[in-house]
C-alpha atoms as a PDB file:
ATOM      1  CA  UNK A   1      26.992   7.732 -10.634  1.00  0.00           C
ATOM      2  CA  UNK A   2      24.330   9.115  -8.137  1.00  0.00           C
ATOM      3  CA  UNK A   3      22.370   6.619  -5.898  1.00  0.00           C
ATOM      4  CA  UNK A   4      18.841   7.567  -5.470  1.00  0.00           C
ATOM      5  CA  UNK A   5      17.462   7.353  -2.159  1.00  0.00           C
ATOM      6  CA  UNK A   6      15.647   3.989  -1.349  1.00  0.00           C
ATOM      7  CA  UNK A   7      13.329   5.125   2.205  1.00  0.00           C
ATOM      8  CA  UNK A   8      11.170   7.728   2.318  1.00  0.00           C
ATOM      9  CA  UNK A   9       9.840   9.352   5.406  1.00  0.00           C
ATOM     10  CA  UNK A  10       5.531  10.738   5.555  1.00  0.00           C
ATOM     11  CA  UNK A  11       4.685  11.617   8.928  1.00  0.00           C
ATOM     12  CA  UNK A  12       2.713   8.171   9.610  1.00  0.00           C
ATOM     13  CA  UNK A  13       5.231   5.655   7.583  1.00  0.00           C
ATOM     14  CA  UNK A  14       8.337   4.754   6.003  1.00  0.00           C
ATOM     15  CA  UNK A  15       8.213   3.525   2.595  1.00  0.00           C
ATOM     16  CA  UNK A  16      11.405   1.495   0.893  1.00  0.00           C
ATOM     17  CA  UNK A  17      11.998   0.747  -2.257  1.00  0.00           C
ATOM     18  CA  UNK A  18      12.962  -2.826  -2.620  1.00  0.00           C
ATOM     19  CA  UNK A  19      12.866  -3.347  -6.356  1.00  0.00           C
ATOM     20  CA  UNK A  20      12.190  -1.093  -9.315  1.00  0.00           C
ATOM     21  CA  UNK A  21       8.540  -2.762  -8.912  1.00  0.00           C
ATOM     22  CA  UNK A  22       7.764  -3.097  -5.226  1.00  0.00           C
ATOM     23  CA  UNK A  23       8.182  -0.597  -2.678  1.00  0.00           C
ATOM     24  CA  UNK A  24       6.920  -1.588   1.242  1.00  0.00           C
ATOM     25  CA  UNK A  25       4.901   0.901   3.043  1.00  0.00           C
ATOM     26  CA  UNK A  26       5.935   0.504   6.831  1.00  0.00           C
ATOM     27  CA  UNK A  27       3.360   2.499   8.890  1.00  0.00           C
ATOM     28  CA  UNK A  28       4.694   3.823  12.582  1.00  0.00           C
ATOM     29  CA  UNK A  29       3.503   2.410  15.757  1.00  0.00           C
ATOM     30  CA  UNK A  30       0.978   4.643  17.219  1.00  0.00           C
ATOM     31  CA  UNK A  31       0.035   6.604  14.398  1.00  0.00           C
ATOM     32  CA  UNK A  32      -3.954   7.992  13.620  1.00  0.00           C
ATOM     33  CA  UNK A  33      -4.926   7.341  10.183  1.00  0.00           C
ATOM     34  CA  UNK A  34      -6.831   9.685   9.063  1.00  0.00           C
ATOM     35  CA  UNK A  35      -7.877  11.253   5.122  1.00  0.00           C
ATOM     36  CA  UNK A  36      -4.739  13.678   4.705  1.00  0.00           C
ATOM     37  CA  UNK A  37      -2.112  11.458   6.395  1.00  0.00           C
ATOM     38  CA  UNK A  38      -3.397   8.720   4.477  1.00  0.00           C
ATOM     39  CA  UNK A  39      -3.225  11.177   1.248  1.00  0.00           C
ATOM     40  CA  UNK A  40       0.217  12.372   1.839  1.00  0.00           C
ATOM     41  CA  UNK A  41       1.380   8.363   2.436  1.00  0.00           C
ATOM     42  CA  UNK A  42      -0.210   7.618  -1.345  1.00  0.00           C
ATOM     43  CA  UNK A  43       1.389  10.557  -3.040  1.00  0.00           C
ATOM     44  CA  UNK A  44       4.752   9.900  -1.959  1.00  0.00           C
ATOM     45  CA  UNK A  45       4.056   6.418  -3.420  1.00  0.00           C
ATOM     46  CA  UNK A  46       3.255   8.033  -6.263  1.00  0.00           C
ATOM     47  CA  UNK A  47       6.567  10.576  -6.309  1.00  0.00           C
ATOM     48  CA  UNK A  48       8.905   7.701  -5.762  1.00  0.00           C
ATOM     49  CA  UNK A  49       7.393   4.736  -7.822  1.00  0.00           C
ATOM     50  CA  UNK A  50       6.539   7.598 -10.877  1.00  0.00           C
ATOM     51  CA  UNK A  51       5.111   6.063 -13.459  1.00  0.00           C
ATOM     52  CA  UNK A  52       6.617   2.339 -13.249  1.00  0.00           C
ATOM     53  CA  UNK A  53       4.672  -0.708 -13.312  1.00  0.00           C
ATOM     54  CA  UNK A  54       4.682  -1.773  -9.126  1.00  0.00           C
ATOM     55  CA  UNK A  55       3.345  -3.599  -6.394  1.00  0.00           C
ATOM     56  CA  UNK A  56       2.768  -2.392  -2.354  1.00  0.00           C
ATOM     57  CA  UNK A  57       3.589  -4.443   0.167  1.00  0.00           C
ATOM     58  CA  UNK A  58       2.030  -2.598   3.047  1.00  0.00           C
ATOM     59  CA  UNK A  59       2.804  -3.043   7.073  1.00  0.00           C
ATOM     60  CA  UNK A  60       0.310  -1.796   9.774  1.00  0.00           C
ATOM     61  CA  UNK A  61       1.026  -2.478  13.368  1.00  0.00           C
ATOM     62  CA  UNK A  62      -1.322  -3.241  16.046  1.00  0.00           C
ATOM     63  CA  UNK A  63      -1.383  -0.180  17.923  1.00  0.00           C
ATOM     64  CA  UNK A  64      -2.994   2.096  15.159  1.00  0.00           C
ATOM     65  CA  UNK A  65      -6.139   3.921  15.630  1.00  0.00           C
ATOM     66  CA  UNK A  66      -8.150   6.169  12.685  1.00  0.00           C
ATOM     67  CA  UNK A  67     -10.532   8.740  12.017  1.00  0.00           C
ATOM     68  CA  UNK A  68     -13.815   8.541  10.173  1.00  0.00           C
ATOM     69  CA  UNK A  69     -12.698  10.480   7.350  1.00  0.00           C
ATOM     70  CA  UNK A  70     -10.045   8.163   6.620  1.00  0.00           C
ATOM     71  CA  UNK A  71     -12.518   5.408   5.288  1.00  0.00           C
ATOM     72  CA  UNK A  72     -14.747   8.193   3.756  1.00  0.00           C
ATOM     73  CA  UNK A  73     -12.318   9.234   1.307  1.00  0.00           C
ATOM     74  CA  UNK A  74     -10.931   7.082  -2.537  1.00  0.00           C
ATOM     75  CA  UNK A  75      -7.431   7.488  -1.603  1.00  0.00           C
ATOM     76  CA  UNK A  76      -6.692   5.219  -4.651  1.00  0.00           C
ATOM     77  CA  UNK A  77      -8.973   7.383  -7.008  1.00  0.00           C
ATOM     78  CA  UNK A  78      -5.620   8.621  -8.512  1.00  0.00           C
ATOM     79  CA  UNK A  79      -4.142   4.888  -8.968  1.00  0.00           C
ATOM     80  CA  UNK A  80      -7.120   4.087 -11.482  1.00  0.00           C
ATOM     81  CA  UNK A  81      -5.657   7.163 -14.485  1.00  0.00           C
ATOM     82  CA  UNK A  82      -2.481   8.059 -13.428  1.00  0.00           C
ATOM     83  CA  UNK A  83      -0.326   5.130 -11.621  1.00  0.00           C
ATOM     84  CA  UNK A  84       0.747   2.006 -12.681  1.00  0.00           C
ATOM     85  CA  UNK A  85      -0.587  -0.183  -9.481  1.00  0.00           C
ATOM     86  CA  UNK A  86      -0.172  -3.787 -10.209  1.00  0.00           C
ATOM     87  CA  UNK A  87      -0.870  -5.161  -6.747  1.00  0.00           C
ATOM     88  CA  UNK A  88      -0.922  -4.185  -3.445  1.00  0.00           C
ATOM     89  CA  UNK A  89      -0.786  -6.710  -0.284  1.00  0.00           C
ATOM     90  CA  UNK A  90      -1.758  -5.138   3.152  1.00  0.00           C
ATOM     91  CA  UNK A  91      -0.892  -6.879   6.528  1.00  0.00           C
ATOM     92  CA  UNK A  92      -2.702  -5.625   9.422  1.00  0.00           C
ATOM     93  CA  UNK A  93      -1.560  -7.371  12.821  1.00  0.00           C
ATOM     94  CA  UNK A  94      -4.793  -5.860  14.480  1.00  0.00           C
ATOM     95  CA  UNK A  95      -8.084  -7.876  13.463  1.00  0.00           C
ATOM     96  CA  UNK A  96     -10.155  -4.922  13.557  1.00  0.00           C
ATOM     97  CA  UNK A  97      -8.183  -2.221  11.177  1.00  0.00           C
ATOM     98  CA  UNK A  98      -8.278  -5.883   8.910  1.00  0.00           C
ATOM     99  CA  UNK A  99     -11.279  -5.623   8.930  1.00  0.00           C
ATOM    100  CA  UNK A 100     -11.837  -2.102   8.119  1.00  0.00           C
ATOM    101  CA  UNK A 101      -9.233  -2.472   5.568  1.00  0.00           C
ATOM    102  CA  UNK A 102     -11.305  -4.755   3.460  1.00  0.00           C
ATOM    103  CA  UNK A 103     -14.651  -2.661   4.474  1.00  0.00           C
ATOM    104  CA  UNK A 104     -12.621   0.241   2.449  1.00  0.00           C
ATOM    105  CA  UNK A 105     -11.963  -1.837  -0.113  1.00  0.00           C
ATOM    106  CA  UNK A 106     -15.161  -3.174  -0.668  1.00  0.00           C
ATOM    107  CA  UNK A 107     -16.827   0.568  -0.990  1.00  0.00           C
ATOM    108  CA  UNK A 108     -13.557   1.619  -2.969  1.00  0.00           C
ATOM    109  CA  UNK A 109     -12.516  -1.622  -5.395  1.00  0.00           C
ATOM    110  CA  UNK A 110      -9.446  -1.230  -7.253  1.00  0.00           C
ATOM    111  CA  UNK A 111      -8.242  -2.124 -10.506  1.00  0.00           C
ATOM    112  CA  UNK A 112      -5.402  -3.620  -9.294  1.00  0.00           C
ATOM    113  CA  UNK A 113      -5.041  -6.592  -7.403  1.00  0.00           C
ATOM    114  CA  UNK A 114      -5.517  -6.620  -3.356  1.00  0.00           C
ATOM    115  CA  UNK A 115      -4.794  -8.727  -0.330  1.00  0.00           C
ATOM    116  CA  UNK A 116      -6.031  -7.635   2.722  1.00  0.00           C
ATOM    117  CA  UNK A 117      -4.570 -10.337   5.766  1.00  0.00           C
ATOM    118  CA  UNK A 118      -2.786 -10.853   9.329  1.00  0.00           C
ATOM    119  CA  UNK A 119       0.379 -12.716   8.042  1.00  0.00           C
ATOM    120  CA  UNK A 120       2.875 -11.071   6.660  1.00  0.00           C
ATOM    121  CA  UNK A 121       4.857 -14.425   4.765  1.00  0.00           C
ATOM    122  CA  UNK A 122       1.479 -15.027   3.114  1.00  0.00           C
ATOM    123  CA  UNK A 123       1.346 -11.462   1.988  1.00  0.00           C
ATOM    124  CA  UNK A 124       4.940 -11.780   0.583  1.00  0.00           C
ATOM    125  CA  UNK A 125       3.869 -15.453  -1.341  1.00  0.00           C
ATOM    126  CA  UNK A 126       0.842 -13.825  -2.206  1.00  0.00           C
ATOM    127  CA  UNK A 127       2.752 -10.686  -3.819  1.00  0.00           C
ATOM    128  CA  UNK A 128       5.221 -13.032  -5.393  1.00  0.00           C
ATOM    129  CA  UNK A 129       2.923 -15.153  -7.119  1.00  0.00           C
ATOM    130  CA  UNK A 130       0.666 -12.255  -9.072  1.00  0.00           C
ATOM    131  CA  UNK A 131       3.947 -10.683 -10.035  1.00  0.00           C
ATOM    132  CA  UNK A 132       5.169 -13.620 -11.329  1.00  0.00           C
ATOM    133  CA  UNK A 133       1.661 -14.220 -12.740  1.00  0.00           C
ATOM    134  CA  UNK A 134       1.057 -10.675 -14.387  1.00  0.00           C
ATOM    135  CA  UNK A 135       5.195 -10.321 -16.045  1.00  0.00           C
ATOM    136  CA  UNK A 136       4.301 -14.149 -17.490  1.00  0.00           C
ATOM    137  CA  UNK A 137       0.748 -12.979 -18.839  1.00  0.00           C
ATOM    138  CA  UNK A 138       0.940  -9.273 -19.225  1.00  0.00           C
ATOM    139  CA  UNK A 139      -2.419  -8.593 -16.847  1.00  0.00           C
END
């Protein structure tokens, strides 16, 4: 029996595999986030979930800081004909990447579902709930 790895390093985050449906995306303290970091961060996501229905749970500390091109760029372009997104719940402990976080999402909606907040147990609820919601109804 081989055990396939369950964390995987980018050079801005961690991301862990927690279930066959949910992996959490744990970005580093200090980091810049900017269009390729962000790029490389979604295709390991990508690599690791393959082509299995999921949900993101994603972590952003305070002390982050970004580049323009970061929020110029559909990093989930790929997620709408290739992945199998189901939802994604972001917590961002500083209120102003928050609120560029739901800026991005509002020029870049997704198909899936999306929670963009400060607190991380209402994230998890939140996350809970529409995957108990979408394996009852099937969407």
């Amino acid at each position: 029996m081989t055990l396939e790895p369950r964390e995987y390093r980018t050079s801005i985050a961690t991301l862990i595999v927690v279930q066959s449906d949910l992996v959490e995306i744990h970005y580093h303290p200090g980091i810049v986030f900017t269009s390729a970091a962000v790029r490389e961060v979604q295709e390991m996501r990508r690599k690791v979930m393959g082509n299995k229905p999921h949900a993101t749970l994603t972590i952003i500390p305070e002390d982050v800081d970004y580049r323009m091109d970061a929020m110029q760029q559909d990093q989930g372009r790929l997620d709408r004909t290739q992945s199998q997104m189901l939802a994604s719940a972001v917590v961002a402990r500083a209120s102003m990447i928050e609120l560029l976080t739901k800026l991005y999402f509002s020029y870049f909606p997704q198909l899936h579902r999306v929670h963009v907040t400060d607190n991380e147990a209402g994230a998890r609820a939140w996350l809970a709930t529409q995957m108990e919601e979408i394996a009852r109804t099937g969407s």
